[in-house]
Protein backbone atom coordinates (compact mmCIF):
# COMPACT_ATOMS: atom_id res chain seq x y z
CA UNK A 1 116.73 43.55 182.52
CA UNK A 2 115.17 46.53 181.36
CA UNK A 3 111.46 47.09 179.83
CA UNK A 4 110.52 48.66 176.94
CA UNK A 5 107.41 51.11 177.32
CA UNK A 6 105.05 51.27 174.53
CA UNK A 7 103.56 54.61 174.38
CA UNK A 8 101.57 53.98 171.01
CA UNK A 9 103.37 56.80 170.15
CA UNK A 10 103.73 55.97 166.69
CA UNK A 11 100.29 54.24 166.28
CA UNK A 12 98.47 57.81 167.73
CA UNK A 13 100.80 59.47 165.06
CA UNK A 14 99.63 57.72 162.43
CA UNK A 15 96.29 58.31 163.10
CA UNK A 16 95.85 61.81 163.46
CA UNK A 17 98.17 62.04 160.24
CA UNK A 18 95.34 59.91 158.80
CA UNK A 19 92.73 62.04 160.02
CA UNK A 20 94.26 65.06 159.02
CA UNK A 21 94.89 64.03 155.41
CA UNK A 22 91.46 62.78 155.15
CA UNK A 23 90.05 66.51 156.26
CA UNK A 24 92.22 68.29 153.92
CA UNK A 25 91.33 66.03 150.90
CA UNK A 26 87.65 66.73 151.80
CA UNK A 27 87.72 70.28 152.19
CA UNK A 28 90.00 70.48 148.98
CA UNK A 29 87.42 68.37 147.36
CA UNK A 30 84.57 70.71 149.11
CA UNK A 31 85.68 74.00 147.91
CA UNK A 32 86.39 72.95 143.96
CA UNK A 33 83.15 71.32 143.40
CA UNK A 34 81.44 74.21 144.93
CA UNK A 35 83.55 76.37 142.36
CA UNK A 36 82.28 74.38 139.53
CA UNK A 37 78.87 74.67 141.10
CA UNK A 38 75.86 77.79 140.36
CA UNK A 39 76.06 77.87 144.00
CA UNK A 40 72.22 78.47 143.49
CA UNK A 41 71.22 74.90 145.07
CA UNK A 42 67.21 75.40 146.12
CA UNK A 43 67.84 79.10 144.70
CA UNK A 44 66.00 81.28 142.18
CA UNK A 45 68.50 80.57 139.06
CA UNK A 46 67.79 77.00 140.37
CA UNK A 47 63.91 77.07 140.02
CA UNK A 48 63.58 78.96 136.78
CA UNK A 49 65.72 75.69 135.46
CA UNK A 50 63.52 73.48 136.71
CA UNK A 51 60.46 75.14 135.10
CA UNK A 52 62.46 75.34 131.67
CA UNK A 53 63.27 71.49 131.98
CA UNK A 54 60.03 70.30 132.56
CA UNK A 55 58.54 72.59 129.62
CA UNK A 56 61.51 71.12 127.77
CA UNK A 57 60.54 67.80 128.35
CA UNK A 58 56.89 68.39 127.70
CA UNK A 59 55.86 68.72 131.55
CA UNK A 60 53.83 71.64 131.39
CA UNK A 61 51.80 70.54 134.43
CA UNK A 62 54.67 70.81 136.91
CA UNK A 63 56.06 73.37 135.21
CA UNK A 64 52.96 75.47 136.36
CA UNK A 65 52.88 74.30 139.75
CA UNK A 66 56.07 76.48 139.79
CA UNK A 67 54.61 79.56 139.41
CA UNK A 68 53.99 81.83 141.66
CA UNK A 69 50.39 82.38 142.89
CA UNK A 70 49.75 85.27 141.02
CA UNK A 71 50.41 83.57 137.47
CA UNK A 72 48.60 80.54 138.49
CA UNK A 73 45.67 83.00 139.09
CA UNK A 74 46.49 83.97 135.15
CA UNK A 75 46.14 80.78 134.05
CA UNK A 76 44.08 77.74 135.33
CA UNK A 77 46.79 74.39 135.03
CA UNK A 78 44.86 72.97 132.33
CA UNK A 79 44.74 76.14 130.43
CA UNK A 80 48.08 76.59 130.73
CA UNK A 81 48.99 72.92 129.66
CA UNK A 82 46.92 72.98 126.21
CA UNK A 83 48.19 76.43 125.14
CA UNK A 84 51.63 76.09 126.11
CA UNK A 85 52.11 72.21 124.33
CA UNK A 86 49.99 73.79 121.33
CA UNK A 87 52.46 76.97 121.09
CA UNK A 88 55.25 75.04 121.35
CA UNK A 89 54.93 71.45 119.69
CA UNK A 90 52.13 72.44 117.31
CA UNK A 91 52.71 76.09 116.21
CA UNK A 92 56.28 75.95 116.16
CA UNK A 93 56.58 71.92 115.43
CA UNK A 94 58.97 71.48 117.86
CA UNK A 95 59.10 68.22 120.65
CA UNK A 96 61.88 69.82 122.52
CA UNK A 97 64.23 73.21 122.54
CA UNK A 98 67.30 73.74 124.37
CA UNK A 99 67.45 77.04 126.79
CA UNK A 100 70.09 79.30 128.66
CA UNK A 101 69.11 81.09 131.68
CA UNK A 102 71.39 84.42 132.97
CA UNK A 103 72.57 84.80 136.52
CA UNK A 104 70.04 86.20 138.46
CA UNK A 105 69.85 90.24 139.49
CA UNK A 106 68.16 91.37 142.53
CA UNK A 107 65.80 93.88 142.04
CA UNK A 108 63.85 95.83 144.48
CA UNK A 109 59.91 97.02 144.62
CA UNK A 110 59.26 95.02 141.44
CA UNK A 111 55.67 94.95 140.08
CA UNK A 112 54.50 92.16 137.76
CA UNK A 113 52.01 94.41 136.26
CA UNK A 114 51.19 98.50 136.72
CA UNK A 115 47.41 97.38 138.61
CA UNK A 116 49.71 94.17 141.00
CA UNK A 117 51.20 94.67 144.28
CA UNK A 118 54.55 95.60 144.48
CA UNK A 119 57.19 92.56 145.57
CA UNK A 120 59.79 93.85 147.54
CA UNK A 121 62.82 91.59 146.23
CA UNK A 122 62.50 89.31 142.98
CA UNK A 123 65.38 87.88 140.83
CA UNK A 124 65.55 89.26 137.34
CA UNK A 125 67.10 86.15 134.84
CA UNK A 126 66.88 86.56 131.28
CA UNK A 127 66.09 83.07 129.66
CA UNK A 128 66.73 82.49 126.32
CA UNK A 129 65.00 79.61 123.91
CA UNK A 130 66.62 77.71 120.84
CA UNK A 131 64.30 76.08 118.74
CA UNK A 132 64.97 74.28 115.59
CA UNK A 133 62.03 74.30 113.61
CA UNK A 134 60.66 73.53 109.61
CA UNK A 135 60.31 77.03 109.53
CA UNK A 136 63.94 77.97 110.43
CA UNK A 137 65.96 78.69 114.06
CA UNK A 138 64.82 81.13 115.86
CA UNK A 139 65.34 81.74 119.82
CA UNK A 140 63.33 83.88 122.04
CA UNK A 141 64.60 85.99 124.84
CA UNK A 142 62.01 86.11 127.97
CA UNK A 143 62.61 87.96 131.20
CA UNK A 144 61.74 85.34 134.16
CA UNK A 145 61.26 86.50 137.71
CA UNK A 146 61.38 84.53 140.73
CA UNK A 147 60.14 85.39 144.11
CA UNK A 148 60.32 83.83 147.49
CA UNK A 149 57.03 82.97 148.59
CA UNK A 150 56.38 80.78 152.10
CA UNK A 151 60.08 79.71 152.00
CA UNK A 152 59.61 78.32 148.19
CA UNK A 153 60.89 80.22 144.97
CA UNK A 154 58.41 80.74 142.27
CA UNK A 155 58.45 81.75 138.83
CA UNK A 156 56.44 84.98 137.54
CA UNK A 157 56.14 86.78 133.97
CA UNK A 158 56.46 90.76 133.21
CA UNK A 159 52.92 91.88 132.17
CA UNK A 160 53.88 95.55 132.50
CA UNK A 161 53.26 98.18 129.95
CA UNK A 162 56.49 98.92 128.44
CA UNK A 163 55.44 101.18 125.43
CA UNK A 164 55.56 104.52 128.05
CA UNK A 165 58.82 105.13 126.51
């Protein structure tokens, strides 16, 4: 009478056919959502968005926290907050706006103003503002610039002289 060996041949088979299929659907599913994605996770096109939300949803105090330490020194945080919500909801008689912001350029030896300190690397991203107001639709095109500053991204403002021209 003869024995049959088992191997688990086919069982071990199965498995790593399993395993494979299961790494190939998650790499497949990896690489599209990171094509659909800004790829700017925890980035500088990432930040300025944040800061635009929270303005857009009236949050004008965290909104400043993400500024860099050279526009906070601009603007105390409850300065800031009562000028800002008073531009925005009461001058323009807004509650909200909707906003686009660029992909981000790298520029080099960047100074926020012609007396500041020159950054060596800041992103350049244009952000533009829709409002719909009783006074007609208007947007507003501001150049945003976000540097790296102990390991965090932070938003700064052009206050340089542009008028040499």
């Amino acid at each position: 009478m003869g024995r049959k060996h088992s191997s688990g041949g086919p069982l071990l088979f199965k498995l790593a056919l399993g395993i494979l299929v299961i790494m190939v659907g998650w790499l497949t599913w990896h690489n599209i959502s990171r094509l659909f994605s800004s790829g700017d996770e925890g980035g500088p096109l990432a930040m300025v968005e944040q800061f635009y939300k929270y303005e857009q949803a009236g949050d004008f105090g965290s909104a400043w926290e993400l500024f860099d330490p050279l526009m906070q020194q601009r603007f105390s945080k409850p300065v800031y907050i009562q000028n800002r919500a008073h531009i925005i909801m009461q001058d323009f008689g807004v509650k909200t706006f909707q906003f686009h912001a660029e992909k981000p350029k790298l520029l080099t030896g960047w100074k926020m103003s012609s007396d500041a300190d020159e950054i060596a690397e800041v992103y350049q991203i244009d952000v533009t503002q829709f409002f719909h107001t009783p006074y007609g639709n208007f947007k507003i095109v501001q150049s945003c610039f976000a540097s790296e500053a102990s390991g965090e991204w932070r938003l700064l403002w052009s206050y340089q002289d542009d008028e040499k021209a």
